[in-house]
Every structure is written in structure tokens, then in C-alpha cells.
C-alpha atoms as a PDB file:
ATOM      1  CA  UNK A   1      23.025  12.600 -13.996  1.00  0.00           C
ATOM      2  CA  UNK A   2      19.771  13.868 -12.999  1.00  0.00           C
ATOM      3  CA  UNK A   3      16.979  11.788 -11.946  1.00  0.00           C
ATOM      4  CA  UNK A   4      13.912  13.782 -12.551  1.00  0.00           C
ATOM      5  CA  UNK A   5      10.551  11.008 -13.508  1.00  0.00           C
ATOM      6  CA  UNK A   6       7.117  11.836 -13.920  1.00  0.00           C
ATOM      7  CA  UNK A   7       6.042   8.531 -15.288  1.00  0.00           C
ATOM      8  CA  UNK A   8       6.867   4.753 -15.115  1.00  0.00           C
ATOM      9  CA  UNK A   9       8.141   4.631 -18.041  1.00  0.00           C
ATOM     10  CA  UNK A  10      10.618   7.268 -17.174  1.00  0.00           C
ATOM     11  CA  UNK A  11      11.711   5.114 -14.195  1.00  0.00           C
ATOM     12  CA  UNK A  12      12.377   2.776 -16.591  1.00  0.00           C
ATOM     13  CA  UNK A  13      14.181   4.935 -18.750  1.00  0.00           C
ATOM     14  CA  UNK A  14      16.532   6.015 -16.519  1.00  0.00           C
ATOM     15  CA  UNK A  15      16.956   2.464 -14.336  1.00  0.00           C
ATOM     16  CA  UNK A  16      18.465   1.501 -18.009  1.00  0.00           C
ATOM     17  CA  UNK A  17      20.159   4.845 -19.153  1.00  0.00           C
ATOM     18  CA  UNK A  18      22.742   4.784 -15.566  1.00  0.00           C
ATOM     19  CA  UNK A  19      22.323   0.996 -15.486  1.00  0.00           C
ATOM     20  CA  UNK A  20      20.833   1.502 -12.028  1.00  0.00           C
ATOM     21  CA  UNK A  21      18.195  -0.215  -9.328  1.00  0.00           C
ATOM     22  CA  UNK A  22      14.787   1.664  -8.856  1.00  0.00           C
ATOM     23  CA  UNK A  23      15.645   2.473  -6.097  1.00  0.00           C
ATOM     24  CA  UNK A  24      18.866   4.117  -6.786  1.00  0.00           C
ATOM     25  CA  UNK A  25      16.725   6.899  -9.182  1.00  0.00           C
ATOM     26  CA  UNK A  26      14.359   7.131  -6.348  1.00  0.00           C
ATOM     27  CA  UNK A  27      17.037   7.684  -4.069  1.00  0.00           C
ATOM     28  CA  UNK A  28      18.699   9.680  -6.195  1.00  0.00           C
ATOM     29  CA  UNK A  29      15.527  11.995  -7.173  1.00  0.00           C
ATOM     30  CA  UNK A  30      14.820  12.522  -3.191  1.00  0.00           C
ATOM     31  CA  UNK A  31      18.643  13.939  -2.809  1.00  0.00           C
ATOM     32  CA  UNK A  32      17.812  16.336  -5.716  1.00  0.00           C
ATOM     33  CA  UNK A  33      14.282  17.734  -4.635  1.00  0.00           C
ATOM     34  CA  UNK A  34      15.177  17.697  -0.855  1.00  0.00           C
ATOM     35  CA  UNK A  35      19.140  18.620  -1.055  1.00  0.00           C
ATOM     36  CA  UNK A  36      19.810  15.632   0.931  1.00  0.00           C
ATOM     37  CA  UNK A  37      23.225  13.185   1.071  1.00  0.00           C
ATOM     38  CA  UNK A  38      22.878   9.807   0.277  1.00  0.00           C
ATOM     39  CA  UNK A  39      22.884   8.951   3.842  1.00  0.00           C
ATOM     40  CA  UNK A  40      20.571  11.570   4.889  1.00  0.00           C
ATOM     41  CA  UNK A  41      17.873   9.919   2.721  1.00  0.00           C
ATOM     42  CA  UNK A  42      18.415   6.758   3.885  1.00  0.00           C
ATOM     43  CA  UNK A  43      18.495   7.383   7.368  1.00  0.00           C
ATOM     44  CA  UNK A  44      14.948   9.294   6.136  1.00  0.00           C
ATOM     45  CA  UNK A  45      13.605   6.227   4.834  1.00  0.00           C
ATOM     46  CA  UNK A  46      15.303   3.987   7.165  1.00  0.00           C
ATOM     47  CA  UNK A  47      13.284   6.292   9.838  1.00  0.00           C
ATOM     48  CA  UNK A  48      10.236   5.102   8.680  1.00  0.00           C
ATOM     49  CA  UNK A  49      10.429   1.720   8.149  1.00  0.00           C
ATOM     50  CA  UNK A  50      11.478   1.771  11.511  1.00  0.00           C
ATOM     51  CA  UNK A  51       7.999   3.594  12.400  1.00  0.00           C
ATOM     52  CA  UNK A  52       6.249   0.870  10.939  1.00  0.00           C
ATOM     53  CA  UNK A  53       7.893  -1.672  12.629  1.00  0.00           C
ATOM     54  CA  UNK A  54       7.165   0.054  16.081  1.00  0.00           C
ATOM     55  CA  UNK A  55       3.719   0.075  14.998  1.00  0.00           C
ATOM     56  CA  UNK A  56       3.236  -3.060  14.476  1.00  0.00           C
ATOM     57  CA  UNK A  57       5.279  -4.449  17.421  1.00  0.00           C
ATOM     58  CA  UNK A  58       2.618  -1.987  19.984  1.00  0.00           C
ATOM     59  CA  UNK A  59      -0.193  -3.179  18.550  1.00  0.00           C
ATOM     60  CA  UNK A  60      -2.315  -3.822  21.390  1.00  0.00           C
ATOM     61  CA  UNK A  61      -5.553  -6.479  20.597  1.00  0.00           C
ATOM     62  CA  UNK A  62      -7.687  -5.047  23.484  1.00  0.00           C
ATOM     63  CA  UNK A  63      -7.556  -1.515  22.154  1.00  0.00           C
ATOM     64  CA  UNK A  64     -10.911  -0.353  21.375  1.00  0.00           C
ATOM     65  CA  UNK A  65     -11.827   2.686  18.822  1.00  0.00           C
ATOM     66  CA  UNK A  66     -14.202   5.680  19.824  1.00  0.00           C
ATOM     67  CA  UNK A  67     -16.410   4.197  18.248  1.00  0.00           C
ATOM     68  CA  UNK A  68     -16.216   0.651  19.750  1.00  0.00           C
ATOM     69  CA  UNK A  69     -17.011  -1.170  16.238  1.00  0.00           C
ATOM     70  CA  UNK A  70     -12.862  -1.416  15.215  1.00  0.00           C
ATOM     71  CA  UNK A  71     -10.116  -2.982  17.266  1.00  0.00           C
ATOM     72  CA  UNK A  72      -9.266  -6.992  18.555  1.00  0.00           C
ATOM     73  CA  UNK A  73      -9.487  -8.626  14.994  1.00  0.00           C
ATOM     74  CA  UNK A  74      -5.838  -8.412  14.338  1.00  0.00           C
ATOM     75  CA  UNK A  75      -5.684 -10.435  17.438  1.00  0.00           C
ATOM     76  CA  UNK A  76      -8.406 -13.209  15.988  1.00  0.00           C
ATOM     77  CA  UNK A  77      -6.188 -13.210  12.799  1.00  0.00           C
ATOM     78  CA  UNK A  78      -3.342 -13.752  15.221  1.00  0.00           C
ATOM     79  CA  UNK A  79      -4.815 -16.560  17.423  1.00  0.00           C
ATOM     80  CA  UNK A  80      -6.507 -18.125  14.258  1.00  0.00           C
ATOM     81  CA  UNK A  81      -2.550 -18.183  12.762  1.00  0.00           C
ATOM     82  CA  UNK A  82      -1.036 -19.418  15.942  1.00  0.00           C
ATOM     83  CA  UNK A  83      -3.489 -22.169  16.174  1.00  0.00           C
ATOM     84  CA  UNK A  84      -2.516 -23.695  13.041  1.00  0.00           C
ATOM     85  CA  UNK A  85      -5.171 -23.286  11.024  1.00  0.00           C
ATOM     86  CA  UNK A  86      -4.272 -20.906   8.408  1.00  0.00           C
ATOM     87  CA  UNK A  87      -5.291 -22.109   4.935  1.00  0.00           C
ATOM     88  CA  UNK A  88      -2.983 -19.346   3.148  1.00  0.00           C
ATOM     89  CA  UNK A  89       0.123 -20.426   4.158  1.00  0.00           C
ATOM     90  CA  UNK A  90       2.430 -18.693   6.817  1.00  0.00           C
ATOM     91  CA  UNK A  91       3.663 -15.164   4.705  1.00  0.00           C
ATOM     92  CA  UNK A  92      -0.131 -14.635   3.533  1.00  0.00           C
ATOM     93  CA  UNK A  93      -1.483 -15.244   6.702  1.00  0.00           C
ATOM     94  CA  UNK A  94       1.122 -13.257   8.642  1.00  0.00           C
ATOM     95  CA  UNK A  95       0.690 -10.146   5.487  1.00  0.00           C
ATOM     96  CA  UNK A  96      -3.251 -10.446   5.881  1.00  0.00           C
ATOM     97  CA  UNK A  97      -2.568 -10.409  10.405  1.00  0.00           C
ATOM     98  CA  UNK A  98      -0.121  -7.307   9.992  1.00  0.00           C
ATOM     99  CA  UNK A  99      -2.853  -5.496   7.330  1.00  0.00           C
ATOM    100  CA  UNK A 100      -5.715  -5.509   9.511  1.00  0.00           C
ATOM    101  CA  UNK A 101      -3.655  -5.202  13.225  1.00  0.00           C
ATOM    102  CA  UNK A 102      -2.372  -1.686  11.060  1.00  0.00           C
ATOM    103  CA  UNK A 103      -5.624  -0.625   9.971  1.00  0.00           C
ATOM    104  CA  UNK A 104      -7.053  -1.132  13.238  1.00  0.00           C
ATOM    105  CA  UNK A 105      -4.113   0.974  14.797  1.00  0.00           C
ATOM    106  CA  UNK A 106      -4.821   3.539  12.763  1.00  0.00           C
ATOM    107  CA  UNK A 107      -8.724   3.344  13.563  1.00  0.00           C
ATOM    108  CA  UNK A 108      -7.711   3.567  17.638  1.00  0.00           C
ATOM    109  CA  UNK A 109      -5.204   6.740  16.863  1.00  0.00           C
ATOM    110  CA  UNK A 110      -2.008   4.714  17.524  1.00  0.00           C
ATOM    111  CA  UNK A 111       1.020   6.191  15.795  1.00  0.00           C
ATOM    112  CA  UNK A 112       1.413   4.859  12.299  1.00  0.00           C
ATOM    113  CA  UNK A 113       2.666   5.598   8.826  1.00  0.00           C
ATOM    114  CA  UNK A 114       0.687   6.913   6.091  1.00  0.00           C
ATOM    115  CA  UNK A 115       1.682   4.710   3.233  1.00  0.00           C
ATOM    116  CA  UNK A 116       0.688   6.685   1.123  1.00  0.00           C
ATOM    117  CA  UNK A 117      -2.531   7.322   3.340  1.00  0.00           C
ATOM    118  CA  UNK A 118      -4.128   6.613   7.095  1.00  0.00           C
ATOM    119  CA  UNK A 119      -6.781   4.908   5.258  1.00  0.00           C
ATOM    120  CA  UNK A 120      -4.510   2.674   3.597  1.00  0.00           C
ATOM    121  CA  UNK A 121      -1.807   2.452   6.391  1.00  0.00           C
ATOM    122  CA  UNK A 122      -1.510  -1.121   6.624  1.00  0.00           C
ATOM    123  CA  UNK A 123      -0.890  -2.850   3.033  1.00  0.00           C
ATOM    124  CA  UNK A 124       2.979  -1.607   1.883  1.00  0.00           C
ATOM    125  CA  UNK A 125       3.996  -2.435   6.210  1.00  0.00           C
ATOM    126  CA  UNK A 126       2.410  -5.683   6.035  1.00  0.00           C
ATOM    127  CA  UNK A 127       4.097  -6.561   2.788  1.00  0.00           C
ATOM    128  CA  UNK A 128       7.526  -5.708   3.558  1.00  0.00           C
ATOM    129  CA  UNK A 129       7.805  -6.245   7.667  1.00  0.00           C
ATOM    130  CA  UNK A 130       6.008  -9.728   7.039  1.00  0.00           C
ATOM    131  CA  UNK A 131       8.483 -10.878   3.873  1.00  0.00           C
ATOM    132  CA  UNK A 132      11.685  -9.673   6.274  1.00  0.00           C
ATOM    133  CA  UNK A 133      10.214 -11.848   8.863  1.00  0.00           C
ATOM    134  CA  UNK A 134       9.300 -14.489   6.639  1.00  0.00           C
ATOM    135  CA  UNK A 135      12.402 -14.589   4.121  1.00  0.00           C
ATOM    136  CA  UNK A 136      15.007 -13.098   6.967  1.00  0.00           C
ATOM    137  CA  UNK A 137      16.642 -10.407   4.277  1.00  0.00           C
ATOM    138  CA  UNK A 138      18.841  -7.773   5.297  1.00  0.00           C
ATOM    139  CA  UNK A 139      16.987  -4.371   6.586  1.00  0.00           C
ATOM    140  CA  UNK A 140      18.985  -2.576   3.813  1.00  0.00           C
ATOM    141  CA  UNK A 141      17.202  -4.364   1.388  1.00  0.00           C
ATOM    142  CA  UNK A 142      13.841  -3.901   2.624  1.00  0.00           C
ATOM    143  CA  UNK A 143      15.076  -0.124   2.646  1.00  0.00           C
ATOM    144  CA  UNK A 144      15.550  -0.326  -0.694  1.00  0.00           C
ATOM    145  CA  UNK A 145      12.665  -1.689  -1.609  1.00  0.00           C
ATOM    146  CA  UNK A 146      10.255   0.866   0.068  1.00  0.00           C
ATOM    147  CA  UNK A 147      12.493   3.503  -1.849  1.00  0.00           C
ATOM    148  CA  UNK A 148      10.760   1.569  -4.789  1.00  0.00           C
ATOM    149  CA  UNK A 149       6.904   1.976  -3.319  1.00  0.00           C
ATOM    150  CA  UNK A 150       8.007   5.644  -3.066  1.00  0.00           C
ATOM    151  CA  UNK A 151       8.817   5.883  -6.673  1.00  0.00           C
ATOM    152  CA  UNK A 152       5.289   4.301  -7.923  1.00  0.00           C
ATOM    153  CA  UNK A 153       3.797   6.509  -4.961  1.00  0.00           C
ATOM    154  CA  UNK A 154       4.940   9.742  -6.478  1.00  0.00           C
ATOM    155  CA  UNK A 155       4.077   9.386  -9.972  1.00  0.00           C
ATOM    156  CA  UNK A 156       0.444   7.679  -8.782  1.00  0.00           C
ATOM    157  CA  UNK A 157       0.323  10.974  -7.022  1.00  0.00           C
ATOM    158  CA  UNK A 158       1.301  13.525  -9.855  1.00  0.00           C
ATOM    159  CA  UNK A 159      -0.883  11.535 -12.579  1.00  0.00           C
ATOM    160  CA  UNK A 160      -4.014  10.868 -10.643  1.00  0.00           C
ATOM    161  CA  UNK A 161      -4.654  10.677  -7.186  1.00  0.00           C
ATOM    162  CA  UNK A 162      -3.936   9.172  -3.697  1.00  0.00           C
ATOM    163  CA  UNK A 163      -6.884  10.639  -1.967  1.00  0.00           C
ATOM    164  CA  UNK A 164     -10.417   8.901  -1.404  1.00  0.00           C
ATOM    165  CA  UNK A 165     -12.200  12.231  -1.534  1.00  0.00           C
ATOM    166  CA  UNK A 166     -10.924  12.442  -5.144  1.00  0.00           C
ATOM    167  CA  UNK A 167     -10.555   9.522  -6.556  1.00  0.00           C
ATOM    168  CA  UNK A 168     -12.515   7.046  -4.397  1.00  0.00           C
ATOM    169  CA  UNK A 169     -10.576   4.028  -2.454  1.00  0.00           C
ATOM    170  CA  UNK A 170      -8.699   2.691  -5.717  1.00  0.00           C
ATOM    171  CA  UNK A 171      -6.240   5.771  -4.663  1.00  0.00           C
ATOM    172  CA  UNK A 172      -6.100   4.922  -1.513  1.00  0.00           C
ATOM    173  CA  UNK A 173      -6.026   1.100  -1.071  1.00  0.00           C
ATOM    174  CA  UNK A 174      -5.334   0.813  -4.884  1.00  0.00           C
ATOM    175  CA  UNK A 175      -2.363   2.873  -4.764  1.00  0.00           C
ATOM    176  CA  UNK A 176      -0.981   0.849  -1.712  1.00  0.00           C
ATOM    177  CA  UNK A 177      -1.321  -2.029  -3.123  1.00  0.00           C
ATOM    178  CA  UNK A 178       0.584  -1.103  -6.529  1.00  0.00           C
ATOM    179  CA  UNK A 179       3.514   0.394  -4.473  1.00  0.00           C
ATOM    180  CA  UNK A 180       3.334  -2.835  -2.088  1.00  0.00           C
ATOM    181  CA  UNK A 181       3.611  -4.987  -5.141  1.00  0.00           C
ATOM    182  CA  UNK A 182       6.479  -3.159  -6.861  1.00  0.00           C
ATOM    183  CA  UNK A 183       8.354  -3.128  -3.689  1.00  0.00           C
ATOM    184  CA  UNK A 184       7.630  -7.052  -3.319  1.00  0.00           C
ATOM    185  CA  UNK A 185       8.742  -7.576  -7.169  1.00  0.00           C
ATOM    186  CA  UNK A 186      12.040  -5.462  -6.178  1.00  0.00           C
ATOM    187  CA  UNK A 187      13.109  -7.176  -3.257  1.00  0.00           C
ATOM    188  CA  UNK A 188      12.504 -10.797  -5.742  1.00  0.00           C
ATOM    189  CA  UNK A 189      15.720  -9.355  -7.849  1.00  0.00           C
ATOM    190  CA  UNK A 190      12.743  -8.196 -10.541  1.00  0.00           C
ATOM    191  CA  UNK A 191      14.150  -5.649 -13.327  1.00  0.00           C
ATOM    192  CA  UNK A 192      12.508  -2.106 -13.697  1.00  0.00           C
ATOM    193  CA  UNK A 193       9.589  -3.107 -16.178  1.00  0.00           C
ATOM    194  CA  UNK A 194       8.827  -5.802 -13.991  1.00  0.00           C
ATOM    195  CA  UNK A 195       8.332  -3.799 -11.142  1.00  0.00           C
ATOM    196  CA  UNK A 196       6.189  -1.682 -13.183  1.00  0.00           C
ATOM    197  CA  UNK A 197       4.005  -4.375 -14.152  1.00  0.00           C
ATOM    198  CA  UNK A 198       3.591  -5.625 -11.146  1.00  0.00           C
ATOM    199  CA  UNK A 199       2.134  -2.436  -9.804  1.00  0.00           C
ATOM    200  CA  UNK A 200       0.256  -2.327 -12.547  1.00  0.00           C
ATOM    201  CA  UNK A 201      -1.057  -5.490 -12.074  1.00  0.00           C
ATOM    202  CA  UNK A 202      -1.898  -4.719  -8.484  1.00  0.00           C
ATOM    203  CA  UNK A 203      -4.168  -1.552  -9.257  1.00  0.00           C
ATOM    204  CA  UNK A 204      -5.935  -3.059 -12.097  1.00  0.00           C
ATOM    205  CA  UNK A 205      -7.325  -5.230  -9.526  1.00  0.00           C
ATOM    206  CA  UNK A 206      -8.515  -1.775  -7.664  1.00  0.00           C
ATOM    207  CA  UNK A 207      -9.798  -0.007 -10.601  1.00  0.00           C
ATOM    208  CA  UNK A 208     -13.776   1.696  -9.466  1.00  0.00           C
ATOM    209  CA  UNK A 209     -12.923   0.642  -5.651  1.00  0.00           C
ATOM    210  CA  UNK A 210     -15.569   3.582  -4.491  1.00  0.00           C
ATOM    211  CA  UNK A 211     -14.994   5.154  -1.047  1.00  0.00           C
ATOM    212  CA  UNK A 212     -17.744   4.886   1.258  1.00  0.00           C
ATOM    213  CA  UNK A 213     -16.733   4.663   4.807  1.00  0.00           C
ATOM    214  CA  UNK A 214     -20.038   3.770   7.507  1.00  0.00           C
ATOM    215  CA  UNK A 215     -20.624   6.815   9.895  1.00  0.00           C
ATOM    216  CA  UNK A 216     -17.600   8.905   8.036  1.00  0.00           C
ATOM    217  CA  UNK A 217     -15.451   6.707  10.236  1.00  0.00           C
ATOM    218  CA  UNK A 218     -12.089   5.253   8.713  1.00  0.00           C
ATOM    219  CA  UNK A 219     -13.139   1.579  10.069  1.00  0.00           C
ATOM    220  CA  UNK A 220     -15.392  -0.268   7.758  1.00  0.00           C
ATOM    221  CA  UNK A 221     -14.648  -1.281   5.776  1.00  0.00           C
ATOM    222  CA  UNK A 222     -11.603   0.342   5.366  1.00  0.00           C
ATOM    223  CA  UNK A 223      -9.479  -1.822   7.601  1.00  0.00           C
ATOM    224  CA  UNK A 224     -10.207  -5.049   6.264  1.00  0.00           C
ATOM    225  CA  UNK A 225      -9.208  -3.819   2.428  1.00  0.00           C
ATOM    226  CA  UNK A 226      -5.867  -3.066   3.781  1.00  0.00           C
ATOM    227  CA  UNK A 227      -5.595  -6.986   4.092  1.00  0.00           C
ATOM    228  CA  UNK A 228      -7.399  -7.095   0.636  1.00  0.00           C
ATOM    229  CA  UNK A 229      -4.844  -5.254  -0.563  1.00  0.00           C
ATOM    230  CA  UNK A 230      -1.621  -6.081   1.040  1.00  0.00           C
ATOM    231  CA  UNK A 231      -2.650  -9.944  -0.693  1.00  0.00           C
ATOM    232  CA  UNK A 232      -3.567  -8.571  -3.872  1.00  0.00           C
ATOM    233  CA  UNK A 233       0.151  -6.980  -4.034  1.00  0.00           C
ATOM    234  CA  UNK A 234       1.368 -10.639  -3.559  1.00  0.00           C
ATOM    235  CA  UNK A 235      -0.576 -11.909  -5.683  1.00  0.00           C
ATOM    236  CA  UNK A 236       0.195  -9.710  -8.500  1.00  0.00           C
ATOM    237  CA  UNK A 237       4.348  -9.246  -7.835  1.00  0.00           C
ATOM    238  CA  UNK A 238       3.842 -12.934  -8.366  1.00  0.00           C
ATOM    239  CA  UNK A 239       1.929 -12.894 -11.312  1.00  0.00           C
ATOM    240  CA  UNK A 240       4.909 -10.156 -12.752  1.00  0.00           C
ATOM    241  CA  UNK A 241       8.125 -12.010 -11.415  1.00  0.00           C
ATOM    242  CA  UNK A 242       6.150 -15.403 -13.436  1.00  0.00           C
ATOM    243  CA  UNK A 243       7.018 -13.329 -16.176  1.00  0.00           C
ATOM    244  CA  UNK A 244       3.191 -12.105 -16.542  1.00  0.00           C
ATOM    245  CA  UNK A 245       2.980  -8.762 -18.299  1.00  0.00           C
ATOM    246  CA  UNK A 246       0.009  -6.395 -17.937  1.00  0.00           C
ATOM    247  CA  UNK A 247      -1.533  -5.841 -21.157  1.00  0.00           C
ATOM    248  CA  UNK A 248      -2.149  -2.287 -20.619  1.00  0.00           C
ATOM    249  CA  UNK A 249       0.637  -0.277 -20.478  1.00  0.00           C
ATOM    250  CA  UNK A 250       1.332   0.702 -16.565  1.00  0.00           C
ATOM    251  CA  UNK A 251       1.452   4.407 -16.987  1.00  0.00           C
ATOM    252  CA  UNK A 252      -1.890   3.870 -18.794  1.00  0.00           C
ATOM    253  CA  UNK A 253      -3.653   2.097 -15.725  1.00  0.00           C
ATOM    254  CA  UNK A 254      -2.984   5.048 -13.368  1.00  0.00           C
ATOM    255  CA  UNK A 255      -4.321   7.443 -16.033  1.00  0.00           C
ATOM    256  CA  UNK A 256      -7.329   5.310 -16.690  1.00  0.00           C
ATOM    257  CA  UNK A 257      -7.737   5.266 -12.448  1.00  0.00           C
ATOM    258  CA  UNK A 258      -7.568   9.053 -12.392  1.00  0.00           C
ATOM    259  CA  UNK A 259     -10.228   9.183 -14.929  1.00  0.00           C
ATOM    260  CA  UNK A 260     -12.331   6.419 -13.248  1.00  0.00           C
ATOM    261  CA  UNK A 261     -11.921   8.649 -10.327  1.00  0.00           C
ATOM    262  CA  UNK A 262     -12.939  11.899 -12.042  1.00  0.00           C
ATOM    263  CA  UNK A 263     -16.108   9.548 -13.125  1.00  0.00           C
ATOM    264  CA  UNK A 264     -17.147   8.500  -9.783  1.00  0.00           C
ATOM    265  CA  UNK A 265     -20.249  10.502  -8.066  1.00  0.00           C
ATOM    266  CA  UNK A 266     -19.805  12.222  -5.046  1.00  0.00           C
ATOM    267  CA  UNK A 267     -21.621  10.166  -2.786  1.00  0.00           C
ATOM    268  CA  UNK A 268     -19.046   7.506  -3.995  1.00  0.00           C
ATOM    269  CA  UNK A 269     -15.969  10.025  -2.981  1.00  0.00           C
ATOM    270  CA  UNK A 270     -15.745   9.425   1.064  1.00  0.00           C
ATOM    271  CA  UNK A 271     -18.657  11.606   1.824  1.00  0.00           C
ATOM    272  CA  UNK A 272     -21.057   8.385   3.159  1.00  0.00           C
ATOM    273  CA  UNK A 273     -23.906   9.334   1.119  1.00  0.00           C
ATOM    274  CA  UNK A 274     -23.573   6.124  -1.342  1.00  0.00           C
ATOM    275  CA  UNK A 275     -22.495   2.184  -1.525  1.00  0.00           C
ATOM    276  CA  UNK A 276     -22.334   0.289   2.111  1.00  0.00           C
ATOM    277  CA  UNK A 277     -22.588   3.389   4.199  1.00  0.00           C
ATOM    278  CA  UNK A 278     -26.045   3.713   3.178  1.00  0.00           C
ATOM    279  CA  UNK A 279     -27.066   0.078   3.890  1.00  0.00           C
ATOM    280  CA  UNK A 280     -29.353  -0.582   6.936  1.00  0.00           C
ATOM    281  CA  UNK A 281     -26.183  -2.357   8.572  1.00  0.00           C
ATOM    282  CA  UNK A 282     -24.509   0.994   8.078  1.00  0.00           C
ATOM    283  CA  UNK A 283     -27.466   3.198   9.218  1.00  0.00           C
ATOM    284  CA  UNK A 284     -26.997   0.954  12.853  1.00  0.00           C
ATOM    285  CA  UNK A 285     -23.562   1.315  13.053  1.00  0.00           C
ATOM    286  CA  UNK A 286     -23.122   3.457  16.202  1.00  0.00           C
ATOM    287  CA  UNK A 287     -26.376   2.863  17.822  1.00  0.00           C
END
């Protein structure tokens, strides 16, 4: 049967029509639009989970941007963990450690994944690498799972907008963050809808996030929302697999964050003419 989705709801829809896993139409839609075997799009996939993991494992904390302003907090977050005083608990301090130490990455042009952007690199990596770590499931699973972000990626992407420069950070960070929290929801046993909701959940949270990066530089403070974000996916795959329902319908929150989007100024839309990269702070930044 085909496997052809433009919405959540049609991810749904078809989950319960073949009495499949997300991930299984995902999987299934890639081997349609790409002509690829079963095992050719999980070795795909497989690939780049395996990208992320490399990233994370060469993070280095003495690795300095061109700027100099981004690099070395992952390592604080690190030391801070190690040292026992982590108020969050072990998997939230080690997702909000992973977030930042992948922004930062990113920031000192280390190899990395765009998931589903540079800017926003570090949220679905920290979610999924830290819960393996943390909850010691099978890499297969995990697999699966991120086929799941990739389904909520692709129909953020065809119904509004992944890019800051259109739609302001809630497609960037925001759209990490839902796929992040679906992917956490599937890898908790969660049905379709509530993997749905739980993304939904997750960019509700985003909705208006405005893009303003200091000195056009993909540092502040667009590192430290990947930690914002990769917690807010917990947060709300809890909220979903609690049996917590998002009162507007999913499909409905990405087409109210395209129009948010559509509604933001310019100097809101990653050109550093608005919000915190026109503070004084901001002004200072490289001098």
C-alpha cells in the first residue's frame, strides 16, 4: 500500500489503515520517493544517527568559535553534572549537556547533523543519544524513532516552514523540538495520535519564537535554545504519554506557526535588525 502523507493526521490515518508503527509509513514513504530497499533506508538513517553520535563523542570543550563568544559551556554543563549537583535529574541534565555541547559544535564548524537545521542541530541528538544512554535501548529502536522525527519534520516542512529567515526560530528550534518530542513519545511505546500530540505539544511551547541572532552569528542565543528545546520535547512527550491531549488539533498548530511566521517583521526573520541583537549587549558583542 502506498504511504504518501502530507499531514499528521494522515500519519495517523495510515499508522491505523496497515496497522503499522510511524515509523514503518515513514520508512515506507522514504522507499517510495527515493526508490530505496528497506535496508537501504535504514542503513540511511542508521548513517546518521551514527553522525550524531560522532559528534557528540568529538566534542572538544576548549574549542573556541571565530568569534571567540561560543564554545567551553558544554564542558561547564559537563563538570557542573559530574560534580553532582544537577537539580534536573541525570537524563535532563545529560539532554540539556548534549544540546548546548551540539550547538556549540555547530558554532566552531565541527561536523554535525542538521536536524532539521544547523541552527537547531542539537535538540532531536540530545534527546535520543541521551535516552539510549540513559534507558540502554537497542540502537534499532532509537532508529526507529528518528524515522518518527523525520515524519513530523516533513510535513512541518511542506505546511509551514523550517527556516528562521521565514518563519523566525519557532521553525527552527520549534520544529526540533516537536520532532524530538514525537520521537521521545515513540520510543515510550506511545500510539500514532500520541505522538502527534506530543509534537504538538512541544511547538505550542515555540509558537512567535522570533529569530534574531547577535552579529548575524548562529551563537546567541541560538545555542542555548537548543537545550531549551531538547527539555521542552521532554517535557511535552511527557505531558502526551500522561495521556495529555493538545487542545488544538496538531495539524492546526503547524498551520497557525506558518501563519505566525508569515506575521513576523523582517527584522524579526534572522536579519539582526530586531529583538536581542539590537540590545547594547548585542551591539558589544565582537568588540
Amino acid at each position: 500500500m502506498a504511504a504518501e502523507y502530507h499531514s499528521l493526521r494522515e500519519l495517523i490515518e495510515l499508522a491505523e489503515a496497515q496497522e503499522k508503527s510511524v515509523w514503518e509509513i515513514v520508512q515506507q514513504s522514504d522507499m517510495e520517493e527515493s526508490e530505496r530497499t528497506a535496508g537501504q533506508s535504514f542503513q540511511k538513517m542508521y548513517e546518521m544517527y551514527l553522525a550524531m553520535k560522532q559528534a557528540d563523542q568529538d566534542y572538544d570543550g576548549e574549542r573556541r568559535s571565530a568569534s571567540k563568544r561560543a564554545g567551553g559551556d558544554g564542558e561547564k554543563l559537563h563538570q557542573y553534572n559530574e560534580a553532582g549537583k544537577n537539580i534536573c535529574g541525570p537524563f535532563i541534565g545529560k539532554v540539556m549537556e548534549k544540546a548546548i555541547k551540539m550547538g556549540e559544535s555547530n558554532a566552531c564548524m565541527r561536523r554535525i547533523v542538521a536536524a532539521p537545521t544547523a541552527g537547531s542541530c542539537g535538540v532531536l541528538p540530545a534527546v535520543l543519544l541521551s535516552y539510549e544512554e540513559e534507558f540502554q535501548v537497542k540502537e534499532e529502536q532509537v532508529i526507529h524513532a528518528l524515522y518518527v522525527a523525520a515524519g513530523i519534520g516533513k510535513v512541518i516542512a511542506e505546511n509551514a516552514s523550517l527556516a528562521g529567515a521565514s518563519g523566525g526560530c519557532q521553525a527552527e528550534i520549534g520544529s526540533a523540538s516537536a520532532m524530538a518530542a514525537g520521537a521521545l513519545v515513540s520510543l515510550q511505546g506511545g500510539d500514532a495520535k500520541t505522538i502527534m500530540h506530543g509534537a504538538a505539544l512541544a511547538l505550542k511551547n515555540m509558537l512567535g519564537l522570533v529569530c534574531d541572532p547577535v552579529a548575524g552569528l548562529v551563537e546567541v542565543p541560538c545555542i542555548k535554545r537548543n537545550s531549551s528545546g531538547a527539555v521542552n520535547a521532554v517535557t511535552s512527550a511527557q505531558l502526551a504519554l500522561a495521556g495529555i491531549q493538545s487542545a488544538i488539533d496538531p495539524d492546526e498548530v503547524i498551520d497557525s506557526m506558518r501563519r505566525i511566521g508569515n506575521q513576523l517583521p523582517a527584522c524579526l526573520r534572522e536579519t539582526s535588525e530586531g529583538g536581542l541583537a539590537t540590545t547594547e549587549s548585542a551591539i558589544n558583542y565582537l568588540s
